[in-house]
Protein backbone atom coordinates (compact mmCIF):
# COMPACT_ATOMS: atom_id res chain seq x y z
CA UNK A 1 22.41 -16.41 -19.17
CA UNK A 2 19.82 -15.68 -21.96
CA UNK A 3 16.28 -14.65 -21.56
CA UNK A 4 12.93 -16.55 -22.16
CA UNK A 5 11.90 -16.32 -25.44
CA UNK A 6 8.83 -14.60 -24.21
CA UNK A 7 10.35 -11.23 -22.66
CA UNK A 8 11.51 -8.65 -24.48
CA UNK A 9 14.45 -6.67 -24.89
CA UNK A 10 15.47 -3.42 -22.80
CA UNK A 11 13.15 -1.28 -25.61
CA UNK A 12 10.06 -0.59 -23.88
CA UNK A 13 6.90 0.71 -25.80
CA UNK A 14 4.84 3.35 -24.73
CA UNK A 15 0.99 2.32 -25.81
CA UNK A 16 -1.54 4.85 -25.20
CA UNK A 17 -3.28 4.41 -21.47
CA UNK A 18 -6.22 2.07 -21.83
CA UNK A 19 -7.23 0.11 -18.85
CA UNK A 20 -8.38 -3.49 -19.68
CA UNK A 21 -12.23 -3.65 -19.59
CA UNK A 22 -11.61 -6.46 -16.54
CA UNK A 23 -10.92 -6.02 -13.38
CA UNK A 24 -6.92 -6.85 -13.94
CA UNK A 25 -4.41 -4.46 -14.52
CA UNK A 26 -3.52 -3.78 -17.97
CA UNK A 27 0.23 -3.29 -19.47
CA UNK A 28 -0.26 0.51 -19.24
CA UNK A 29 -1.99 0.65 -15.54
CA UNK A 30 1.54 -0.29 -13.86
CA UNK A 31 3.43 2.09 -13.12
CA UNK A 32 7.63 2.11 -14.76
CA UNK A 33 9.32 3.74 -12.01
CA UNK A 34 12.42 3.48 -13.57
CA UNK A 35 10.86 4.62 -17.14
CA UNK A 36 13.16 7.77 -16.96
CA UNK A 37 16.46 5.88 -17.09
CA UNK A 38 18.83 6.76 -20.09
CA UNK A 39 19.81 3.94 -21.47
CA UNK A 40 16.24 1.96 -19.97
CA UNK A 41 16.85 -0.53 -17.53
CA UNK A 42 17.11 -3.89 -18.65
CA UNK A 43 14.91 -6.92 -17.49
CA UNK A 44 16.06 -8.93 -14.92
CA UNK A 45 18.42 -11.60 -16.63
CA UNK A 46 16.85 -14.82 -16.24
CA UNK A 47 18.37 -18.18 -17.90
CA UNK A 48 14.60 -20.37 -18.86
CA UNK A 49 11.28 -19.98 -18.19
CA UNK A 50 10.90 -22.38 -14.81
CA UNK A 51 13.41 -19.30 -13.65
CA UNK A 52 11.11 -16.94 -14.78
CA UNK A 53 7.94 -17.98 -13.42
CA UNK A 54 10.39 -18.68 -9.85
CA UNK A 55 11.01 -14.83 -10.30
CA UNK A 56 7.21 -14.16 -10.56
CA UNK A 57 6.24 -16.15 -7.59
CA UNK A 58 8.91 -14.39 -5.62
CA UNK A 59 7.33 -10.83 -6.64
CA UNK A 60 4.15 -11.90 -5.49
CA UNK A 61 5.18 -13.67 -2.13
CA UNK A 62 6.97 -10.05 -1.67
CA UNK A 63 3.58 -8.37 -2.09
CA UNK A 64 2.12 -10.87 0.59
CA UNK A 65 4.29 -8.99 3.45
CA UNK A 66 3.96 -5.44 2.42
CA UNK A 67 0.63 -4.90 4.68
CA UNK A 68 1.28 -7.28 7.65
CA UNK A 69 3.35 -4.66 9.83
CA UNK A 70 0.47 -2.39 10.04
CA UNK A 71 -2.42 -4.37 10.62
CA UNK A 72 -0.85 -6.97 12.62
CA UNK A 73 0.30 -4.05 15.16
CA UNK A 74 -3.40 -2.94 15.48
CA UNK A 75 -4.45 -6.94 16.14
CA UNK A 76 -3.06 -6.34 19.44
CA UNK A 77 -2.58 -2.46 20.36
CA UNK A 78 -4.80 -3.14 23.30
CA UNK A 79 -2.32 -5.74 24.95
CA UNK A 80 0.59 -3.64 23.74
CA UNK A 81 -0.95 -0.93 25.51
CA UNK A 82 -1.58 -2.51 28.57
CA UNK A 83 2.41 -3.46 28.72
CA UNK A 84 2.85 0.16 29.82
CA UNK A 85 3.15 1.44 26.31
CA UNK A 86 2.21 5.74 26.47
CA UNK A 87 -0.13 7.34 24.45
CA UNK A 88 2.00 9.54 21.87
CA UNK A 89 3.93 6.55 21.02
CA UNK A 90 0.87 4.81 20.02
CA UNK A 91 0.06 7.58 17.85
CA UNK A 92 4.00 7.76 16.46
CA UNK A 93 3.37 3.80 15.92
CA UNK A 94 0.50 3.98 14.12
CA UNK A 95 1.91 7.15 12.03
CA UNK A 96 5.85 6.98 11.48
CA UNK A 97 4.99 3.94 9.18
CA UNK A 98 2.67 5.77 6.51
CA UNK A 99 4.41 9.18 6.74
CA UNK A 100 8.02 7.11 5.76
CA UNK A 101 6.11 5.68 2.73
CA UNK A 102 5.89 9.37 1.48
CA UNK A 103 9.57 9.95 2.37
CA UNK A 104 11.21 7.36 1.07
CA UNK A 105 8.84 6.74 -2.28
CA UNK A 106 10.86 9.54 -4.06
CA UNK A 107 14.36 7.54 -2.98
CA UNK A 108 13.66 4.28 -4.94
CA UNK A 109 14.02 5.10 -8.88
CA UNK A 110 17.52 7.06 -7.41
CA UNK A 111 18.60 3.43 -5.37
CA UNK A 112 17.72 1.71 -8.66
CA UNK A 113 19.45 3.81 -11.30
CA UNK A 114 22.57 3.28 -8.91
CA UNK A 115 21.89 -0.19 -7.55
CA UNK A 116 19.78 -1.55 -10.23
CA UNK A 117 15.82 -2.43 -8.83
CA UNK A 118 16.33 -6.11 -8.19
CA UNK A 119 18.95 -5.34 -5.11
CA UNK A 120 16.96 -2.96 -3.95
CA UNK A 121 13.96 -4.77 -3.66
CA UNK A 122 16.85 -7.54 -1.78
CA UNK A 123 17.68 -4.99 0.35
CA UNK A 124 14.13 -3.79 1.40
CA UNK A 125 13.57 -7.42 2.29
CA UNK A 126 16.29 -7.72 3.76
CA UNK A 127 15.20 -3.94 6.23
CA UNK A 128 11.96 -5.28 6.40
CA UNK A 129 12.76 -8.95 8.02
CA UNK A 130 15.28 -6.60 10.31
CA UNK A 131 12.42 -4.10 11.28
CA UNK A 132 9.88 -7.13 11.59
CA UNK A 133 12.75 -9.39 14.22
CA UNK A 134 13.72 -5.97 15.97
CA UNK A 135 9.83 -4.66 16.83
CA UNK A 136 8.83 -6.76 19.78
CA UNK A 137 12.41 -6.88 21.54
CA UNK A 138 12.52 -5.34 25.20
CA UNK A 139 16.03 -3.80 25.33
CA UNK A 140 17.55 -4.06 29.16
CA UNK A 141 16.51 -0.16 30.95
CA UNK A 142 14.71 1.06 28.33
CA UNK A 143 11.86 -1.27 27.59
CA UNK A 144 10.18 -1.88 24.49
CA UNK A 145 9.94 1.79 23.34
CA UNK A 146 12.78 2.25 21.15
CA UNK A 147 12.83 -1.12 19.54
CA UNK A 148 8.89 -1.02 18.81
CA UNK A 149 10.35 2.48 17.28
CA UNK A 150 13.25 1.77 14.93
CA UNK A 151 11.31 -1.50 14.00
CA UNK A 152 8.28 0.09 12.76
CA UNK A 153 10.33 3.18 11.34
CA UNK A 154 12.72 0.39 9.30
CA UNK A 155 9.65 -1.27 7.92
CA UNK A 156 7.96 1.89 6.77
CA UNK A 157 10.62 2.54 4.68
CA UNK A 158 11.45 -0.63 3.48
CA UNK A 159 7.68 -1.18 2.21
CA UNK A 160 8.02 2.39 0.55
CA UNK A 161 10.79 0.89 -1.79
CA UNK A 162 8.54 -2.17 -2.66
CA UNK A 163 6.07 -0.37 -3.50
CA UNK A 164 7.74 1.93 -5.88
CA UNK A 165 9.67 -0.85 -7.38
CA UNK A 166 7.72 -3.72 -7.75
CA UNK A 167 4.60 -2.43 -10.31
CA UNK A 168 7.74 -1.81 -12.53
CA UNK A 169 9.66 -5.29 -12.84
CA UNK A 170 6.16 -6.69 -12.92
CA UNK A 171 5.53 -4.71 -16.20
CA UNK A 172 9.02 -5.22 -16.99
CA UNK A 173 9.67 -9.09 -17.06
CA UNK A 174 5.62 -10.29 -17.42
CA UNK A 175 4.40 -8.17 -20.15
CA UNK A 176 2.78 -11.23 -21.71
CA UNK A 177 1.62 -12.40 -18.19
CA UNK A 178 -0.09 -9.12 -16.89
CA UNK A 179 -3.27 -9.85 -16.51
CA UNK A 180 -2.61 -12.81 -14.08
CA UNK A 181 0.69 -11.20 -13.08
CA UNK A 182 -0.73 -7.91 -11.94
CA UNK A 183 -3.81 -9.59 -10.28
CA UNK A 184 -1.51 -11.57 -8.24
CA UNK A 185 0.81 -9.13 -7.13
CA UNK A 186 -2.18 -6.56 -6.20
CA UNK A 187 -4.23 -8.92 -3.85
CA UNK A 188 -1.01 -10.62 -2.51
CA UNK A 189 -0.57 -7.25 -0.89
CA UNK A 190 -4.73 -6.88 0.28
CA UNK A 191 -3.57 -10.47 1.09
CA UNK A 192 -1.15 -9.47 3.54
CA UNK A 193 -3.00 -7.54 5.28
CA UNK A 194 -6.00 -9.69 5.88
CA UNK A 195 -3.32 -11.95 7.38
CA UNK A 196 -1.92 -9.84 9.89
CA UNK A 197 -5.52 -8.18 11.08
CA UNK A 198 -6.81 -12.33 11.44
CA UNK A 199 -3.77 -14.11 12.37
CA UNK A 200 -2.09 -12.08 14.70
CA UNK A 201 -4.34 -12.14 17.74
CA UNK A 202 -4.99 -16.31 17.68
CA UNK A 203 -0.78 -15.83 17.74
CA UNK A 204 -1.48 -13.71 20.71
CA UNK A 205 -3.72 -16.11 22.43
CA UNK A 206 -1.56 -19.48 21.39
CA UNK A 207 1.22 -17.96 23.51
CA UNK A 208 0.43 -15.53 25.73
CA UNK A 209 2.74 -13.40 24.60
CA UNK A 210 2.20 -10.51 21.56
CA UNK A 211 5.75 -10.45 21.31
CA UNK A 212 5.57 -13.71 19.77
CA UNK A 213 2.37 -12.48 17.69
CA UNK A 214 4.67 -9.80 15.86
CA UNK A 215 7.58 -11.90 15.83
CA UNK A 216 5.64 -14.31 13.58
CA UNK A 217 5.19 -12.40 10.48
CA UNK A 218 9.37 -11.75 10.32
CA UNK A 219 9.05 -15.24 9.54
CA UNK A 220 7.54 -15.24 6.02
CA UNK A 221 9.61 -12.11 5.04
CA UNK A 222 13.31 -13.95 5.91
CA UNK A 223 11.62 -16.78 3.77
CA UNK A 224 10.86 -14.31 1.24
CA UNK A 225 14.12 -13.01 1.43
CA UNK A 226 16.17 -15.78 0.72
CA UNK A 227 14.00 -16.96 -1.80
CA UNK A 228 14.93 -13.90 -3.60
CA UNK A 229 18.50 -13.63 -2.51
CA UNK A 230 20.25 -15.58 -5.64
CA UNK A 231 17.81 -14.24 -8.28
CA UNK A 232 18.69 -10.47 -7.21
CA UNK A 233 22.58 -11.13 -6.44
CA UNK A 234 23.12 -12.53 -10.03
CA UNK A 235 22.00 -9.26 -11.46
CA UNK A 236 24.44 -7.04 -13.54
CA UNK A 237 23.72 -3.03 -13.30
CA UNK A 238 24.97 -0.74 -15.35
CA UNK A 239 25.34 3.21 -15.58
CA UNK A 240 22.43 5.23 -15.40
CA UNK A 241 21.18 8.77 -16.30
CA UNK A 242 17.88 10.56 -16.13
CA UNK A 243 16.07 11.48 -18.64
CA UNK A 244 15.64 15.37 -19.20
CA UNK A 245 12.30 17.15 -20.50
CA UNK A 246 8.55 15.75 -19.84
CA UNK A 247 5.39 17.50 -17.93
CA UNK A 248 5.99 19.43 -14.70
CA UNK A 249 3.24 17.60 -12.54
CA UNK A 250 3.74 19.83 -9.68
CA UNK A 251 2.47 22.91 -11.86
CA UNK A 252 -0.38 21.02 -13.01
CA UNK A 253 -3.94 21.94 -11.44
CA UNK A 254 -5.07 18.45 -12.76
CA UNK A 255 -2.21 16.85 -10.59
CA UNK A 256 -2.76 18.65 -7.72
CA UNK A 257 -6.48 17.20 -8.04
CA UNK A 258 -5.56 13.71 -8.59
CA UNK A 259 -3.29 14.12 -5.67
CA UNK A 260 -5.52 15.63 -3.07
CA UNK A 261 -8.08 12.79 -3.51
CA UNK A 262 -5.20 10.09 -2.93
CA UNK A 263 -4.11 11.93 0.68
CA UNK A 264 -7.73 11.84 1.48
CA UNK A 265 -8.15 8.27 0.71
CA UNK A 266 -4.80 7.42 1.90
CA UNK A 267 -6.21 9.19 5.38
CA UNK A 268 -8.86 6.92 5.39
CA UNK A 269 -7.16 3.60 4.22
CA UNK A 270 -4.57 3.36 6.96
CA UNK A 271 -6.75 4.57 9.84
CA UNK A 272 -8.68 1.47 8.69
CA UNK A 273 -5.62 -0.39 9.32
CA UNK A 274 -4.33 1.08 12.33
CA UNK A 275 -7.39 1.30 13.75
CA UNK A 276 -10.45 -0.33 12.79
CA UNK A 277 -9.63 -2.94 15.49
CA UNK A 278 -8.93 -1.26 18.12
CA UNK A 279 -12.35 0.81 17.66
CA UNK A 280 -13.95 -2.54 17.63
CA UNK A 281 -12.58 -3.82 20.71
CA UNK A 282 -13.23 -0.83 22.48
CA UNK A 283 -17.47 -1.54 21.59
CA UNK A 284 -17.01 -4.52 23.33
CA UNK A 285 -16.12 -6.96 20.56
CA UNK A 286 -13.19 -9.89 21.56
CA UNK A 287 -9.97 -9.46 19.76
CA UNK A 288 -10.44 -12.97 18.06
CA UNK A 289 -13.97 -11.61 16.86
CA UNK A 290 -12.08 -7.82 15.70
CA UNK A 291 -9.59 -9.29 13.50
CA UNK A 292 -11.68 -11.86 11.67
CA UNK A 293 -14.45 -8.66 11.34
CA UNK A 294 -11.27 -6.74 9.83
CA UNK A 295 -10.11 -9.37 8.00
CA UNK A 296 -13.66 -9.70 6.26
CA UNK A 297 -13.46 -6.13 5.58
CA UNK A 298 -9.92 -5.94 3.79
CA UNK A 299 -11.22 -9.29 1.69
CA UNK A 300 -14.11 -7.14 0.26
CA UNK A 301 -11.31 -4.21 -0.70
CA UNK A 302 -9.85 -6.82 -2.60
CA UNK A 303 -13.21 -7.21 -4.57
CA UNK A 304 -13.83 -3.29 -5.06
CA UNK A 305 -10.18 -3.06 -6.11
CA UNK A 306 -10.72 -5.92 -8.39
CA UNK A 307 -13.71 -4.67 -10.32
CA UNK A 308 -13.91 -0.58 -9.37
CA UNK A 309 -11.31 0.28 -12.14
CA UNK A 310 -12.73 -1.65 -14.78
CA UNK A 311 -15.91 0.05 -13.72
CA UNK A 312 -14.38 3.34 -13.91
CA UNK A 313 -12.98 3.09 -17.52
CA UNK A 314 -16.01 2.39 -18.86
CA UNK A 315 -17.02 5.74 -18.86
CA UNK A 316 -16.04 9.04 -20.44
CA UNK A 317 -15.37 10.38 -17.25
CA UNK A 318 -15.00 9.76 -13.07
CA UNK A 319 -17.03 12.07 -11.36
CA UNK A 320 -20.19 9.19 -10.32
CA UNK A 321 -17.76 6.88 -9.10
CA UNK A 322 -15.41 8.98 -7.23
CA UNK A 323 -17.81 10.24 -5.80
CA UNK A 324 -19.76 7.32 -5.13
CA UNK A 325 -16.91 5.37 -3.63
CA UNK A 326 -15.47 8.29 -1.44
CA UNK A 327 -18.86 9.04 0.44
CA UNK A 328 -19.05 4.87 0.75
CA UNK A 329 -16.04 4.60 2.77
CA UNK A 330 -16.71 7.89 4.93
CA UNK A 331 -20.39 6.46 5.79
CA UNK A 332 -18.39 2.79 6.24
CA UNK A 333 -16.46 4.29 8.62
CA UNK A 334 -18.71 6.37 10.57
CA UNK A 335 -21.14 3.51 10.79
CA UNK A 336 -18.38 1.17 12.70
CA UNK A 337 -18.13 3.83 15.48
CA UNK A 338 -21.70 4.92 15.62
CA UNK A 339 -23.70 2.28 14.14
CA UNK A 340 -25.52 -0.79 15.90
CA UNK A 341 -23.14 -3.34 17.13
CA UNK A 342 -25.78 -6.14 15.80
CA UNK A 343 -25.13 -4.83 12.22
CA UNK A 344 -21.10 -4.06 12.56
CA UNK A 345 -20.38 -7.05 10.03
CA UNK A 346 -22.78 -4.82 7.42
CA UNK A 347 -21.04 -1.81 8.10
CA UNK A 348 -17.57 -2.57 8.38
CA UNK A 349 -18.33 -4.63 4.80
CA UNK A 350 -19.56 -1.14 3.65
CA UNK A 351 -16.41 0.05 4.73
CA UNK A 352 -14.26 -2.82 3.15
CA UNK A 353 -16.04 -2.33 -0.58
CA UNK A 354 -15.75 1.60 -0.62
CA UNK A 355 -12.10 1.27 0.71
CA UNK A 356 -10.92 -1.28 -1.82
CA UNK A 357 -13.17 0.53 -4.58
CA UNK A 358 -11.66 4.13 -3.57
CA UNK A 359 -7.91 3.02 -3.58
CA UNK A 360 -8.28 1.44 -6.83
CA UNK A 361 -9.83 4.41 -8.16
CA UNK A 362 -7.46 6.98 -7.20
CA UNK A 363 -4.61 4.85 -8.59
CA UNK A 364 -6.72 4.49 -11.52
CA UNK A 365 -6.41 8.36 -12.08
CA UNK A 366 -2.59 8.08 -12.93
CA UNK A 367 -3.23 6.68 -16.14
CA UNK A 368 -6.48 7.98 -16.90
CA UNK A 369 -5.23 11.69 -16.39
CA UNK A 370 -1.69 11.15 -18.38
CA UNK A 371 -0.99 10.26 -21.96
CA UNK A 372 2.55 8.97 -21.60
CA UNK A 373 4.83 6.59 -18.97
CA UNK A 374 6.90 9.19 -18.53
CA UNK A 375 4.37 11.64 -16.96
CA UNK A 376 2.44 8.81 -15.38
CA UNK A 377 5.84 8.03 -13.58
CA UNK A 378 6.36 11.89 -12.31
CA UNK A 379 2.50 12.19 -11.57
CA UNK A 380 2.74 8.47 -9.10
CA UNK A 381 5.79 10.04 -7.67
CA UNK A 382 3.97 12.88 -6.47
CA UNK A 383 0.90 10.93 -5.71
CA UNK A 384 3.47 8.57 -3.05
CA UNK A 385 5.31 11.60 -1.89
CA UNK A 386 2.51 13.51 -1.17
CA UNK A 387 -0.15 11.06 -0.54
CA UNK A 388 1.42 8.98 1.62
CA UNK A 389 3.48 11.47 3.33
CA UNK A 390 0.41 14.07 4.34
CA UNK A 391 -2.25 11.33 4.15
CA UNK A 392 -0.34 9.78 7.52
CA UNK A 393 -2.61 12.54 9.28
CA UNK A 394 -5.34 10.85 9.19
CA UNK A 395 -4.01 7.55 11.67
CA UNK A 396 -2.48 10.90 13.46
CA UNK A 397 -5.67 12.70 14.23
CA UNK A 398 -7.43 9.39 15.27
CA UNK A 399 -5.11 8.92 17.75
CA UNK A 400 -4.72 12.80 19.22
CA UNK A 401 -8.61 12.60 18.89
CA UNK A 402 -8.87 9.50 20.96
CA UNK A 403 -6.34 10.68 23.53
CA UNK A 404 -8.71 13.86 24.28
CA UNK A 405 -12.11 12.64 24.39
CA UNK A 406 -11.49 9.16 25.21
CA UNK A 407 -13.28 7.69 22.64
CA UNK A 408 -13.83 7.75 19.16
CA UNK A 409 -16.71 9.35 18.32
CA UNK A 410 -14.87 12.33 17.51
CA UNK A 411 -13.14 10.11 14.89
CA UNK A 412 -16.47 9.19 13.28
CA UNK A 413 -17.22 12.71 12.50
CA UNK A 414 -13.67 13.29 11.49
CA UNK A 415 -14.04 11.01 8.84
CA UNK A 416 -17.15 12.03 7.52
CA UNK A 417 -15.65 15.16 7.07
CA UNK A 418 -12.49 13.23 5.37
CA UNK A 419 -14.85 11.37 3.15
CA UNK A 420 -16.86 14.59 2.05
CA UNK A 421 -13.81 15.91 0.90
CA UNK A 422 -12.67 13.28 -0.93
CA UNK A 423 -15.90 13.40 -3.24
CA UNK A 424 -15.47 16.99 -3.92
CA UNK A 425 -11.70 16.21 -4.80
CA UNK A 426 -13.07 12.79 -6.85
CA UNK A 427 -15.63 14.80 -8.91
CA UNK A 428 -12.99 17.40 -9.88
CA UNK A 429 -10.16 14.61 -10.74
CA UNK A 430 -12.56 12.92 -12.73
CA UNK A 431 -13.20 15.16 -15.21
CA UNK A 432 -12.23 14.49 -18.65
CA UNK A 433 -8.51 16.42 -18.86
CA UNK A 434 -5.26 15.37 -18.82
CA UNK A 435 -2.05 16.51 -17.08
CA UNK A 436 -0.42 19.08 -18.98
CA UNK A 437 -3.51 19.80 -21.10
């Protein structure tokens, strides 16, 4: 097969970082997880354009069911609950998921040296549509426990892969096509989860049954997956090393900076996630009422993540912004547990800018605090591993905070505290420095 006049070859150049003055991702904002390959990975062979642009809408429709598992869980923790479920495996539920997107993050440029990205990505589908079918099953004697276990645990690390892997073959195959490319892969995955936070619960109520409401969204992943099933099998893979030399992120103060602020804003982003609605529902709002008012919220994170980096770039440094944005989503947050019910749609919006603004920020960082792929690759790494993996905390302490008062206005505090911290670790990662000096 040959390849669209429009791609390139397996060269890849290494501009300086400049994020686009919009609010889309430029060439240099994605991260190349597989930038450390010797010789580079090549793109994915495609035979005309019509099988190109089938490729691209198959990356995006990927993004659209990288969210769904957590926020469609949280739709309907309250009737999952009520089935007898105990309280520390609500808190492993809402948990395992984020923590195995730290653990497994390092694991995808290793699968795609040896496997080549395209079948992994396949084969993350293909764990996720497993995880999403397996979830809801009630095995005979033991219940739903261990299926609502191995489910969850499968997608976590599925999703980790995907989102390693996909920013990658994005840059990789569309680097004429980023703009539009990159802005449709990013809020296919807000997307997602808007879907599962609104859809899930009318499932719920359509059937009775929120088995069938988390059954659903295996659906549009084993469509996904077969989509992508002969683009990915057709690919050839070839021997891979890595790539010696480069900055040591981990002994980089700058890094370490960069990296605190994304655990604290990772703390904050999934608790809003796993449980935004069930803190609504617990004020007295209906479930229907909860997931449309999260739902709302995640649309307006897809607005501050639009516009927040653009924002950002525009300036000689980070500090305002970071700062800005971090003590938004902690007051967001804080104002859905304690504020007045009659104004929740006002705070939880709060919430939903600040979140999408923060998030976009933080990633922001990677390419505003490196001068090269290479160490923009290492310092994402560490951003996932770490992030991810100690950011899961945050959904943690909810839950152990809920389970000994009762409530959470223990919570609200907490992430006041959380958001606090993040400014003081956004002001310092926004100065004007670089990793490795």
């Amino acid at each position: 097969m040959t390849r669209p006049t429009n791609a390139p070859g397996p060269a890849r150049a290494e501009a300086g970082f400049r994020p686009a003055g919009r609010g889309v991702p430029h060439p240099d904002q994605l991260v190349d997880a597989e930038i450390d390959q010797v010789p580079a990975a090549e793109p994915t062979r495609l035979g005309s354009r019509r099988t190109l642009a089938y490729l691209g809408v198959c990356l995006v429709l990927i993004g659209l069911n990288l969210r769904t598992v957590f926020s469609s869980f949280a739709a309907v923790l309250t009737e999952v609950t009520a089935a007898g479920l105990p309280g520390w495996a609500v808190v492993v539920l809402t948990t395992a998921p984020v923590t195995l997107l730290g653990v497994f993050a390092p694991l995808a440029p290793q699968l795609a040296r040896r496997f080549g990205a395209e079948r992994v990505l396949l084969g993350a589908m293909a764990v996720l549509t497993a995880g999403l079918l397996l979830r809801p099953l009630e095995l005979p004697g033991a219940g739903h426990l261990p299926a609502l276990l191995a489910g969850t645990a499968a997608c976590g690390a599925a999703i980790s892969l995907c989102n390693v892997l996909l920013p990658g073959l994005v840059k990789r195959d569309f680097p004429h096509r980023l703009g539009l490319m990159g802005g449709l892969y990013t809020t296919a995955i807000c997307a997602s989860a808007a879907l599962g936070a609104g859809f899930t619960y009318p499932l719920f109520s359509a059937t009775g049954q929120w088995t069938a409401a988390l059954w659903f969204w295996a659906l549009p992943a084993g469509v996904v997956l077969l989509l992508f099933l002969p683009l990915a099998a057709a690919q050839r893979h070839g021997r891979h090393q890595v790539a010696g030399g480069g900055v040591n992120v981990w002994r980089s103060a700058v890094a370490w900076q960069v990296t605190i602020f994304m655990v604290l804003q990772a703390m904050m982003s999934f608790s809003v996630f796993a449980w935004l609605a069930p803190i609504l529902r617990e004020r007295g709002v209906d479930g229907g009422t909860a997931g449309l008012i999260v739902s709302a919220s995640i649309v307006l994170q897809m607005l501050g993540s639009l516009f927040a980096p653009a924002v950002a770039a525009r300036f000689r440094d980070q500090r305002a912004i970071n700062t800005a944005v971090a003590l938004m989503t902690g007051g967001g947050f804080a104002l859905s547990i304690f504020g007045p019910l009659d104004w929740v749609w006002v705070w939880t919006g709060l919430l939903g800018l600040g979140q999408g603004s923060l998030t976009a920020v933080a990633l922001t960082m990677i390419m505003l605090r490196t001068r090269d792929g290479h160490t923009a690759a290492h310092l994402s790494g560490m951003m996932q591993g770490v992030g991810y993996g100690v950011g899961s905390a945050g959904t943690l302490l909810v839950g152990q905070l809920h389970q000994a008062t009762g409530s959470f206005a223990a919570a609200g505090v907490l992430f006041l505290v959380i958001g606090s911290l993040a400014a003081v670790f956004g002001y310092r990662a926004g100065r004007n420095r670089f990793v490795g000096g």
